[in-house]
N, C-alpha and C. Protein backbone atom coordinates (compact mmCIF):
# COMPACT_ATOMS: atom_id res chain seq x y z
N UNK A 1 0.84 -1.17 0.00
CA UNK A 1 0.00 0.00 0.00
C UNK A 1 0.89 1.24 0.00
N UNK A 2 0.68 2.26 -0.75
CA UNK A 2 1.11 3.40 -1.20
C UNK A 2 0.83 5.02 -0.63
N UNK A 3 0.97 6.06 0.01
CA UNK A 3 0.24 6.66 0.17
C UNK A 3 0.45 7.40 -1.04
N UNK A 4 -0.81 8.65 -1.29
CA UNK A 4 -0.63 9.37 -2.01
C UNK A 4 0.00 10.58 -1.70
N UNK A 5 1.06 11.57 -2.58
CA UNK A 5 2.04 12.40 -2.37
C UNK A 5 1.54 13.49 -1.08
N UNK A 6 0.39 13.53 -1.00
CA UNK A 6 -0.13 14.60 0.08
C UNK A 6 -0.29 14.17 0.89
N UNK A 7 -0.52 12.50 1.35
CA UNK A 7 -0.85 12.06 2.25
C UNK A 7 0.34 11.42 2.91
N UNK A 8 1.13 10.85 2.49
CA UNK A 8 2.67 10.79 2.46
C UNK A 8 3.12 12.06 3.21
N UNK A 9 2.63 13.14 2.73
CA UNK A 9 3.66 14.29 3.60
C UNK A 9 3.15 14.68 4.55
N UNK A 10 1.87 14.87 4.64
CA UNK A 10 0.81 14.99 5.87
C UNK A 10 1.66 14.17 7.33
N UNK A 11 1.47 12.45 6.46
CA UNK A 11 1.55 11.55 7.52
C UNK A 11 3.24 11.64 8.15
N UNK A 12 4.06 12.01 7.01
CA UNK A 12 5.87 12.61 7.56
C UNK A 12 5.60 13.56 8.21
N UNK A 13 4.76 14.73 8.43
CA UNK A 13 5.12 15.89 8.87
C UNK A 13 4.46 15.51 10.53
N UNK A 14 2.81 14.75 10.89
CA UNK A 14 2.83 14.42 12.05
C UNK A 14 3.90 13.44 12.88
N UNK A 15 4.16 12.10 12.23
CA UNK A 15 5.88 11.58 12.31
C UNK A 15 6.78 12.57 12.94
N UNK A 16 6.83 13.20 12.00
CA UNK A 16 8.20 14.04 12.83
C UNK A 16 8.06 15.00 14.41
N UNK A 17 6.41 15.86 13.67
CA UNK A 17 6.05 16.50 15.01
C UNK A 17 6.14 15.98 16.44
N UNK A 18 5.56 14.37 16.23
CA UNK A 18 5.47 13.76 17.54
C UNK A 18 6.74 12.95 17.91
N UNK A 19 7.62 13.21 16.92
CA UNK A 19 8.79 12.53 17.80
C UNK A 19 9.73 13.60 17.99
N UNK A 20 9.72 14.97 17.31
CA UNK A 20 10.40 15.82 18.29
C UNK A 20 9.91 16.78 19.40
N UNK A 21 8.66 16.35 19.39
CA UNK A 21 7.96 16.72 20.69
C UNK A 21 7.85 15.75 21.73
N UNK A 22 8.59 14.69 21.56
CA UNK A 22 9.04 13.30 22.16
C UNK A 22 10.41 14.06 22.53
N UNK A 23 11.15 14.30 21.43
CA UNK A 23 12.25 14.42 22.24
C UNK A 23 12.55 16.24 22.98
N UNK A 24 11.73 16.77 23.01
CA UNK A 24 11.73 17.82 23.38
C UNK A 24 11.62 17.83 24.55
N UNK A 25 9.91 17.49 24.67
CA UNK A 25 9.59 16.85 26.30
C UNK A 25 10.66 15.81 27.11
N UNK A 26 11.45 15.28 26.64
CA UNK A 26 12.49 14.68 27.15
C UNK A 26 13.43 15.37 27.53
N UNK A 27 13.91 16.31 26.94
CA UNK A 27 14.71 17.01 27.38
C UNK A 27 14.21 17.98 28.57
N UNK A 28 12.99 18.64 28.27
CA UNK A 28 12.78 19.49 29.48
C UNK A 28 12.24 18.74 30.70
N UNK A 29 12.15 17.20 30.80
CA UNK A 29 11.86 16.22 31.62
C UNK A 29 13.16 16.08 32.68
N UNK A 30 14.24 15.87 31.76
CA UNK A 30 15.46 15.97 32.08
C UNK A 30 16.19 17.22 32.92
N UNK A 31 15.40 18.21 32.20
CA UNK A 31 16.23 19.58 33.27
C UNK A 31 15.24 19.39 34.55
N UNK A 32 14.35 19.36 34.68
CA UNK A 32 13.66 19.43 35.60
C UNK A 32 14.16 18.05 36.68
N UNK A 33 14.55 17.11 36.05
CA UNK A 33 14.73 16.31 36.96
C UNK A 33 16.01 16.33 37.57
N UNK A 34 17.35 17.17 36.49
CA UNK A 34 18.39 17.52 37.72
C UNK A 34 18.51 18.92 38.62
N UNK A 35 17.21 19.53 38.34
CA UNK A 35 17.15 20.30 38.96
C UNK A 35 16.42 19.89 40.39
N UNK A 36 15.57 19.01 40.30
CA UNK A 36 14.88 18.36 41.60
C UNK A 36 15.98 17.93 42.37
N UNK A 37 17.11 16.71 41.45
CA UNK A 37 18.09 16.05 42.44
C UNK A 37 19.03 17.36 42.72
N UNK A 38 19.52 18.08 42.38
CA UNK A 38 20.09 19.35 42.96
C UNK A 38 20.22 20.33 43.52
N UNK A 39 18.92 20.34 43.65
CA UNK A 39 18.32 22.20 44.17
C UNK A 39 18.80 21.71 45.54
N UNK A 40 18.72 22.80 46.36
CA UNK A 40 18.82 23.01 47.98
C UNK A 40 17.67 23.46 48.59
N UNK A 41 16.59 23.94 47.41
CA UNK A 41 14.99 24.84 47.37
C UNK A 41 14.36 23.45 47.17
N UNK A 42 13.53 23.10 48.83
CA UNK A 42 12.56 22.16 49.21
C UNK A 42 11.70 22.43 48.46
N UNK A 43 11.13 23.34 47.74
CA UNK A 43 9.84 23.16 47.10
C UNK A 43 9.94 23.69 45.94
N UNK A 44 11.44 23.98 45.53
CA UNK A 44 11.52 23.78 44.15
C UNK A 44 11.54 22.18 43.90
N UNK A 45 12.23 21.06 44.99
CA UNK A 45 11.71 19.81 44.58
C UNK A 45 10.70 19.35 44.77
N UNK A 46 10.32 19.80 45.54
CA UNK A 46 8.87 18.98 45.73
C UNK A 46 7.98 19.13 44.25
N UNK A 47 8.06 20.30 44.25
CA UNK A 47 7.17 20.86 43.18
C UNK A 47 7.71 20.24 41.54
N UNK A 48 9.11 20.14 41.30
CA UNK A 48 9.35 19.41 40.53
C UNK A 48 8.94 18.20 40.27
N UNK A 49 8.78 17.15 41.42
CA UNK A 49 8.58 15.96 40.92
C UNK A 49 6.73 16.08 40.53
N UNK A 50 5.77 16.76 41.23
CA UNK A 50 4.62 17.33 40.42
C UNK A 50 4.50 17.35 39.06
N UNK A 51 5.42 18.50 38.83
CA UNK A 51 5.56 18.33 37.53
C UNK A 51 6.28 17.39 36.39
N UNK A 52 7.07 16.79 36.78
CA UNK A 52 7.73 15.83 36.15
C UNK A 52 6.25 14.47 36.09
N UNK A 53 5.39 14.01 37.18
CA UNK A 53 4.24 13.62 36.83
C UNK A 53 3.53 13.67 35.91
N UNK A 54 2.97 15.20 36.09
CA UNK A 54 2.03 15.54 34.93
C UNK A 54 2.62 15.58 33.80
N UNK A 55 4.22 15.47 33.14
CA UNK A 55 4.51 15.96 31.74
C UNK A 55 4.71 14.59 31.64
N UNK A 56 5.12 13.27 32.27
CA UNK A 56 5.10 12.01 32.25
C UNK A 56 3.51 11.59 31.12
N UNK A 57 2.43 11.77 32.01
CA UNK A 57 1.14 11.01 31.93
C UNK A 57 0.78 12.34 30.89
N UNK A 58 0.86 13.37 30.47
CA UNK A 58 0.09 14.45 29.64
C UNK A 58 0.61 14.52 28.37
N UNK A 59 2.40 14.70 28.72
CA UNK A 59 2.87 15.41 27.27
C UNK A 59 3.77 13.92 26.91
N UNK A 60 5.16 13.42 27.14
CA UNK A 60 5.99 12.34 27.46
C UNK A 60 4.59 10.97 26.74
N UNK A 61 4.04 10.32 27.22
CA UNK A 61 3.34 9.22 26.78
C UNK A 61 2.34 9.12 25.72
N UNK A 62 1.57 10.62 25.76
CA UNK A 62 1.02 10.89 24.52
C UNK A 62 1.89 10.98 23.21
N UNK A 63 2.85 11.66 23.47
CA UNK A 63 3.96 12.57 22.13
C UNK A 63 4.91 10.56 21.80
N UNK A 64 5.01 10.15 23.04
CA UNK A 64 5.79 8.57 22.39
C UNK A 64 4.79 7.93 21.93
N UNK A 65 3.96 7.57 22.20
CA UNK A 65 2.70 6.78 21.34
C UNK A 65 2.55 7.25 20.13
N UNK A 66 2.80 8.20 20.16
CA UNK A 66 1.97 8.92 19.05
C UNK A 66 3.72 8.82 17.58
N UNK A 67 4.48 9.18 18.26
CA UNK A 67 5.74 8.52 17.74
C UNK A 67 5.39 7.48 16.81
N UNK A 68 5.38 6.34 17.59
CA UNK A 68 5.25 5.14 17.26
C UNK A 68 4.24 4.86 16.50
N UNK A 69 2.94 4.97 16.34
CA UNK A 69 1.84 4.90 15.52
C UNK A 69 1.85 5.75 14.09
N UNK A 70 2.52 6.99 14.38
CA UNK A 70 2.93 7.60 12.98
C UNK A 70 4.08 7.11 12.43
N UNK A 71 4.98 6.16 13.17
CA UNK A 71 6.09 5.69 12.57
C UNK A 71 5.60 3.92 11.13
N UNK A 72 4.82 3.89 12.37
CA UNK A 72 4.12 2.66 11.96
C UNK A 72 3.35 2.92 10.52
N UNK A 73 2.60 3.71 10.40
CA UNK A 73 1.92 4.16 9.78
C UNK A 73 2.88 4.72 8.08
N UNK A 74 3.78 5.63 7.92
CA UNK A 74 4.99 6.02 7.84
C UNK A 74 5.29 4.57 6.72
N UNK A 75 5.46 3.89 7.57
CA UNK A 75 6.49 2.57 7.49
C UNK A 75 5.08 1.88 6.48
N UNK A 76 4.27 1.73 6.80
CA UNK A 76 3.17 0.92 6.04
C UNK A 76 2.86 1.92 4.14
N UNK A 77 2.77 2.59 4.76
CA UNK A 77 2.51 3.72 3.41
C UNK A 77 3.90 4.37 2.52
N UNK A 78 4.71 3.48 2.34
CA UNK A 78 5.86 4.53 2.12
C UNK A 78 6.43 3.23 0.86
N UNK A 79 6.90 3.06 0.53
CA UNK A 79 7.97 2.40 -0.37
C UNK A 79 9.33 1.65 0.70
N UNK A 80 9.24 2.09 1.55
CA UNK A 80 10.51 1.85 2.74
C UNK A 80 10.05 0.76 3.09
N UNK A 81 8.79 0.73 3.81
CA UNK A 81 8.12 -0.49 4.41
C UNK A 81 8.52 -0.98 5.37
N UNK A 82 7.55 -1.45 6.44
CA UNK A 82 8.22 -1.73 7.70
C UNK A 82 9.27 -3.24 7.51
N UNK A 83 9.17 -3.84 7.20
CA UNK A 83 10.39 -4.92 7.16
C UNK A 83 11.17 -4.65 6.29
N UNK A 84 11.65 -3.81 5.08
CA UNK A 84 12.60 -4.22 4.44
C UNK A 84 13.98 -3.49 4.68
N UNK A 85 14.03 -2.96 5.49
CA UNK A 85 15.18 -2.09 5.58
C UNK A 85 15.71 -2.75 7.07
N UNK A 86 16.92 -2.41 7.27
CA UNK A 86 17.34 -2.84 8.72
C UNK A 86 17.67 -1.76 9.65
N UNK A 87 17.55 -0.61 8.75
CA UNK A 87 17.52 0.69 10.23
C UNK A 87 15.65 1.07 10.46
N UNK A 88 14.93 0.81 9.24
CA UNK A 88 13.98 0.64 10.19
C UNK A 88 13.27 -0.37 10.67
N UNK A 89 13.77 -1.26 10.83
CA UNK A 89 13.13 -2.50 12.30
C UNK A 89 14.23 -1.38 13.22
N UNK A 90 14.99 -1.25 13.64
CA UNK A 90 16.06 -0.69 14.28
C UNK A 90 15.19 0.17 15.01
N UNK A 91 15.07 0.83 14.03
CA UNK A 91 13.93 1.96 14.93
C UNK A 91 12.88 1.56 15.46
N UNK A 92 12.38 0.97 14.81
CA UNK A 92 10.88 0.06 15.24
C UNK A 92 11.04 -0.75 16.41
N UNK A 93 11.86 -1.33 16.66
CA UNK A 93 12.34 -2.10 17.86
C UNK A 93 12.59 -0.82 19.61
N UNK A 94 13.54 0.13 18.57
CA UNK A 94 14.45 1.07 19.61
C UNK A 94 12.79 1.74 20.05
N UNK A 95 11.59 2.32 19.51
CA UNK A 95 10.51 2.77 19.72
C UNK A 95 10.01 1.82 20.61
N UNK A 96 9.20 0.64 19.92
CA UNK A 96 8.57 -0.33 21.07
C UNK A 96 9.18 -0.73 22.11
N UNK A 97 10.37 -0.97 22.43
CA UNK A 97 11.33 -0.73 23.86
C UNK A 97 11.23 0.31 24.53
N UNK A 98 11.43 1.60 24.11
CA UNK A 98 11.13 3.11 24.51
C UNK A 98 9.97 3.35 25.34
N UNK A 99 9.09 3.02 24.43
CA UNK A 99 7.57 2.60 25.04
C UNK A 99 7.77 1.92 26.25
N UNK A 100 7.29 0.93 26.17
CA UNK A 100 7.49 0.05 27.05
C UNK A 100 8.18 -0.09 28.38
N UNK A 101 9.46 0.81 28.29
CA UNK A 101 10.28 1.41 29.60
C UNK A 101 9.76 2.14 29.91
N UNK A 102 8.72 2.76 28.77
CA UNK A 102 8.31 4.22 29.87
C UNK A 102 7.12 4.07 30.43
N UNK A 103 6.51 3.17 29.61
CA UNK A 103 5.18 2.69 30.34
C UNK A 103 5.26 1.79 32.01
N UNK A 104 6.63 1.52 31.99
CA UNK A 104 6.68 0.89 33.50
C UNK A 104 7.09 2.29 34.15
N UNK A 105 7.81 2.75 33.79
CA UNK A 105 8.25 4.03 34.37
C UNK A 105 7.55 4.48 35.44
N UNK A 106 6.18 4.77 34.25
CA UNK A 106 5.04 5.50 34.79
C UNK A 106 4.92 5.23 36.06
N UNK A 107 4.76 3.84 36.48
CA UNK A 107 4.62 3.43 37.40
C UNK A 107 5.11 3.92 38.33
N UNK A 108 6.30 4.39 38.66
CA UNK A 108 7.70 4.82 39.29
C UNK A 108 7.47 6.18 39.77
N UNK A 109 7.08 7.04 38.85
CA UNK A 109 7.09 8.37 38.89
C UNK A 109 5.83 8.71 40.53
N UNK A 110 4.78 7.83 40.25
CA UNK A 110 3.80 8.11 41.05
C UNK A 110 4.08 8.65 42.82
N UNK A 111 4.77 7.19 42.95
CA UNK A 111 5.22 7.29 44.33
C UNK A 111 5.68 8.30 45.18
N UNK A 112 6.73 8.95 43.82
CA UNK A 112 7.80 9.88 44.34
C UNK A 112 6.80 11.54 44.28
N UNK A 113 5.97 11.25 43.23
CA UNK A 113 5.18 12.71 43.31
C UNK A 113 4.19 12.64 44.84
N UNK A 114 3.60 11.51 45.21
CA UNK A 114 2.97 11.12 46.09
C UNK A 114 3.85 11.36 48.09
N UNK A 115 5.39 11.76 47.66
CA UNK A 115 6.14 12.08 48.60
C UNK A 115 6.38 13.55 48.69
N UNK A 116 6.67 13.94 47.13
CA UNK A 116 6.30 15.66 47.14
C UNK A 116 5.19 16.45 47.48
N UNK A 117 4.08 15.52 47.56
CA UNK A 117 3.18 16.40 47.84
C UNK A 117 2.09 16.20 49.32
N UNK A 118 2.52 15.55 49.70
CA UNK A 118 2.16 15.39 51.22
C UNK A 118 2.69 16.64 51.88
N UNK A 119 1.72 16.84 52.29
CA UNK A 119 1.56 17.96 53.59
C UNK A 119 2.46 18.10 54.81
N UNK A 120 2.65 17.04 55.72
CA UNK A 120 4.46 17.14 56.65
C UNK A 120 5.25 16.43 55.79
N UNK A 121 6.09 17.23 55.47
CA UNK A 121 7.49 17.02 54.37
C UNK A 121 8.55 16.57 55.37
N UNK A 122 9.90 16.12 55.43
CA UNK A 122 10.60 15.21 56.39
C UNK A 122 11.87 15.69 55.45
N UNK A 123 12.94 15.83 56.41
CA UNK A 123 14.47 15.39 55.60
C UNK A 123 14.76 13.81 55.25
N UNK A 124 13.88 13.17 55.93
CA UNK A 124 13.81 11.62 55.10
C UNK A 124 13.31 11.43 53.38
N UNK A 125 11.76 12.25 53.68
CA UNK A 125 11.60 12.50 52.49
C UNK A 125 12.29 13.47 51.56
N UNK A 126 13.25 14.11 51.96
CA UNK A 126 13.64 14.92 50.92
C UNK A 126 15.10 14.55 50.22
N UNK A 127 15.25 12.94 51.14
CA UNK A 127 16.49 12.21 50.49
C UNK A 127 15.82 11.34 49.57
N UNK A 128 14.36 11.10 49.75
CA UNK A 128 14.04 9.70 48.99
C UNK A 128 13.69 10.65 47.81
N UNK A 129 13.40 12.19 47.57
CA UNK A 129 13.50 12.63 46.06
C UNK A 129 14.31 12.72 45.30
N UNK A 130 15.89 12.67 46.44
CA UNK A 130 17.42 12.78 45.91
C UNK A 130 17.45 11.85 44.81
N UNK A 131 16.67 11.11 44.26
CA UNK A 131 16.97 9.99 43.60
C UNK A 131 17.61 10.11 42.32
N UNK A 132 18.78 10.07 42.26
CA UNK A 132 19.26 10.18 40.68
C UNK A 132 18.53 9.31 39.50
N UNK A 133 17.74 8.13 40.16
CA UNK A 133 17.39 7.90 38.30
C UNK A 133 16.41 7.93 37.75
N UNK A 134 15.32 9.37 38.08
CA UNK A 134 15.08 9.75 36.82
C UNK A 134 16.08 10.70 35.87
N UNK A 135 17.20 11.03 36.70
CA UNK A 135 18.12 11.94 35.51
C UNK A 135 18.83 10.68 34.80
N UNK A 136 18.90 9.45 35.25
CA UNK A 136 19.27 8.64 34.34
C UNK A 136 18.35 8.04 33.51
N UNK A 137 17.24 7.85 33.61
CA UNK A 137 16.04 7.70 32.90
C UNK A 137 15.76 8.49 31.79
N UNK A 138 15.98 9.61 32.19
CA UNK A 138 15.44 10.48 31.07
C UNK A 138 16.96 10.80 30.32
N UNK A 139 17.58 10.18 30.81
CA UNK A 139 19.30 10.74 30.05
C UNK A 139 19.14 9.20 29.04
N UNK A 140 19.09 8.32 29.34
CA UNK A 140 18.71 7.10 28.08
C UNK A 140 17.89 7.26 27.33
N UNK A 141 16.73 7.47 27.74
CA UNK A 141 15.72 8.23 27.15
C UNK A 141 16.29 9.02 25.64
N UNK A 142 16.35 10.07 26.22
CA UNK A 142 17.26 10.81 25.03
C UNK A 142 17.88 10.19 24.10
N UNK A 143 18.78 9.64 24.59
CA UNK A 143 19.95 9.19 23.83
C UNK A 143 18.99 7.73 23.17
N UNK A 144 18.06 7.26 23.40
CA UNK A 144 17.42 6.58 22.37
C UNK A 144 16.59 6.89 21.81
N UNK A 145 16.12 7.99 21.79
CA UNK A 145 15.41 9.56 20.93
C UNK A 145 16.45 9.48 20.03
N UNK A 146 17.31 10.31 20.51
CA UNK A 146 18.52 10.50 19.32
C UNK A 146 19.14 9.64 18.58
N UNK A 147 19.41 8.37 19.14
CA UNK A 147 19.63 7.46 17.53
C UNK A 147 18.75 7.10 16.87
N UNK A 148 17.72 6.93 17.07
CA UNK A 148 16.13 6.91 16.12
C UNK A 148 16.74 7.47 15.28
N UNK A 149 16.66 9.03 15.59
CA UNK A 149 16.44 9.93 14.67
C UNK A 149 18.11 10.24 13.80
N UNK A 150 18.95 9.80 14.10
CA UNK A 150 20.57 9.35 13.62
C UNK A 150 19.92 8.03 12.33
N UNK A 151 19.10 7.27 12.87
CA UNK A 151 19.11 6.20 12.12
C UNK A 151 18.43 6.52 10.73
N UNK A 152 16.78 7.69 10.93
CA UNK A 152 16.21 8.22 10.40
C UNK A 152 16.86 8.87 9.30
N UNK A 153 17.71 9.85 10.15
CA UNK A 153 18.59 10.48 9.06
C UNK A 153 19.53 9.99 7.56
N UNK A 154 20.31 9.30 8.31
CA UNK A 154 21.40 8.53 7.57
C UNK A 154 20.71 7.39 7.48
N UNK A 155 20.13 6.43 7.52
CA UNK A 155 19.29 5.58 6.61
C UNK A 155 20.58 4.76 6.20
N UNK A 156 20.97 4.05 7.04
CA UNK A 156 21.89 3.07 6.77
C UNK A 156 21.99 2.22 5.81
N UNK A 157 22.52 1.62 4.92
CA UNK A 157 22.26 0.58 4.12
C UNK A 157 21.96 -0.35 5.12
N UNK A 158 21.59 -1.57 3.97
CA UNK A 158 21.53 -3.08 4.43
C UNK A 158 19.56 -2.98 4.68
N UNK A 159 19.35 -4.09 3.62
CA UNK A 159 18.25 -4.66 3.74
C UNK A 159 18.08 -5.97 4.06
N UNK A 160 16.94 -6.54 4.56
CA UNK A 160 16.45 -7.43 5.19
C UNK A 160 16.36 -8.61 3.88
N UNK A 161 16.01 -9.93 4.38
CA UNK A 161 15.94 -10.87 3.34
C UNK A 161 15.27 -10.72 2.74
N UNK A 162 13.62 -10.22 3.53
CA UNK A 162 12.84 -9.82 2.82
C UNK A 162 12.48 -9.11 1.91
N UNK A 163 13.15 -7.80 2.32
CA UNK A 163 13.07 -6.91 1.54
C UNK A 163 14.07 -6.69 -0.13
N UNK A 164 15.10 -7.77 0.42
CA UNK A 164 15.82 -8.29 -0.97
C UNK A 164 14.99 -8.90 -1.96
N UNK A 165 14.22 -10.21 -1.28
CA UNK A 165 12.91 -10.40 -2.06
C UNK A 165 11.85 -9.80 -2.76
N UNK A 166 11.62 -8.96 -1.93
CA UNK A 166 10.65 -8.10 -2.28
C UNK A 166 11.33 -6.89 -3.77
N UNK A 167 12.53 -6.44 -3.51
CA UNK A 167 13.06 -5.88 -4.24
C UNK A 167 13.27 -6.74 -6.12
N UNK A 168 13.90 -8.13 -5.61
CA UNK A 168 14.06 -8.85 -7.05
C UNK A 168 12.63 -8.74 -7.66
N UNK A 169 11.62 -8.95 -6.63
CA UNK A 169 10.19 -9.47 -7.50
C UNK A 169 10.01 -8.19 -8.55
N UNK A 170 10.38 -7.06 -8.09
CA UNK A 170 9.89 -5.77 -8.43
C UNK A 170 10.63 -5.44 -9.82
N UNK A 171 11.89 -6.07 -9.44
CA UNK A 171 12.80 -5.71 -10.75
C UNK A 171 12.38 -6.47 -11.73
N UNK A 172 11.95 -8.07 -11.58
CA UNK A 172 11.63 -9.02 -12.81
C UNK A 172 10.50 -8.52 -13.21
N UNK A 173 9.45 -7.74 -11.99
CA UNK A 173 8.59 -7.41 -13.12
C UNK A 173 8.34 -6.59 -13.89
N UNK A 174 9.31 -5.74 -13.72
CA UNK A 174 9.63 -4.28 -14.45
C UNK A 174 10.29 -5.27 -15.80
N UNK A 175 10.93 -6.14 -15.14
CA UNK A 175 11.94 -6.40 -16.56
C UNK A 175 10.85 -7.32 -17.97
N UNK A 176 9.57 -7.87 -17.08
CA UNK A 176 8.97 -8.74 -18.21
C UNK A 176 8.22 -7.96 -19.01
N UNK A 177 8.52 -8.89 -20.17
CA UNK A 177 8.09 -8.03 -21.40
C UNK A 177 6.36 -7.71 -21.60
N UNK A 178 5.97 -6.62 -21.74
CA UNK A 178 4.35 -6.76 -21.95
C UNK A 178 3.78 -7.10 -23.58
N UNK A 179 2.59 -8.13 -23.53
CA UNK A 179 2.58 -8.33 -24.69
C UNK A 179 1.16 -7.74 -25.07
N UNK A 180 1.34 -6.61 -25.53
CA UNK A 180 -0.35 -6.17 -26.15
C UNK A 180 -0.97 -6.81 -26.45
N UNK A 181 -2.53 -6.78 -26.37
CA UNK A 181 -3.20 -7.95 -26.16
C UNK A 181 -3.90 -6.86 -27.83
N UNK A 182 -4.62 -7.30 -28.79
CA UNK A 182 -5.51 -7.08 -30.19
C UNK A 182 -6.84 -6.71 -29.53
């Protein structure tokens, strides 16, 4: 299946929107979260991990889904096709992993907003926000944002078996002769 030239660019231009608003929100996920493990301002952390919540479950899971479904999509309508190339399964893989870490994530994030925002705050609790890994979370994160989009770019050679297949069929039938029919 083919898209047509407008629909093709339509469907590249949401593609791209939602994965650099994937990696955007990642990044400002990221400042915010070494600013939580760093500050010396109690309610600049507290209040951080709040927000690091809401951009988790609002902006972060919507903008990666949405990644992935326009990638998918992308990949189905394009000439590229989701199996025949080997940077994009690459991507396709590096996405549904992405996902998937972050969807447990989610899980993770709750607790710690659930410590920021309680009413008697504790120097106990204000070590259990110390937690370095969401700055490591969201620092992988990134950096598997960014080779996606490395892979995207430069478009590596090397195709799949399949897509070798798929390629000969295309050439023999370009190559057979048509015989006008009277």
């Amino acid at each position: 299946m083919t898209m047509t030239p407008s629909l093709r660019k339509f469907a590249l231009t949401t593609h791209v929107v939602s994965s650099v608003g994937w990696f955007g929100a990642i990044v400002a996920y990221l400042a915010v979260a070494v600013a939580a493990v760093t500050s010396q301002n109690v309610a600049l952390v507290r209040g951080a991990y709040l927000v690091m919540q809401f951009s988790v479950w609002y902006v972060i899971v919507p903008l990666a889904f949405a990644s992935l479904l326009t990638g998918l999509i992308q990949a189905w309508g394009t000439p590229w096709g989701l199996f025949r190339h080997d940077w994009v399964i690459a991507k396709l893989l590096l996405n549904v992993v992405a996902n998937l870490v972050l969807l447990g994530y989610t899980q993770e994030i709750g607790p710690f907003a659930d410590v920021a925002a309680k009413t008697t705050f504790t120097g106990a609790d204000l070590a259990v926000l110390r937690n370095p890994s969401h700055v490591v979370h969201s620092g992988a994160a990134l950096l598997v944002v960014l080779l996606a989009t490395i892979l995207a770019v430069y478009k590596p050679r090397g195709m799949t078996r399949y897509g070798q297949r798929k390629q000969r069929e295309q050439l023999s039938a370009r190559a057979q002769p048509t015989i006008p029919v009277p």
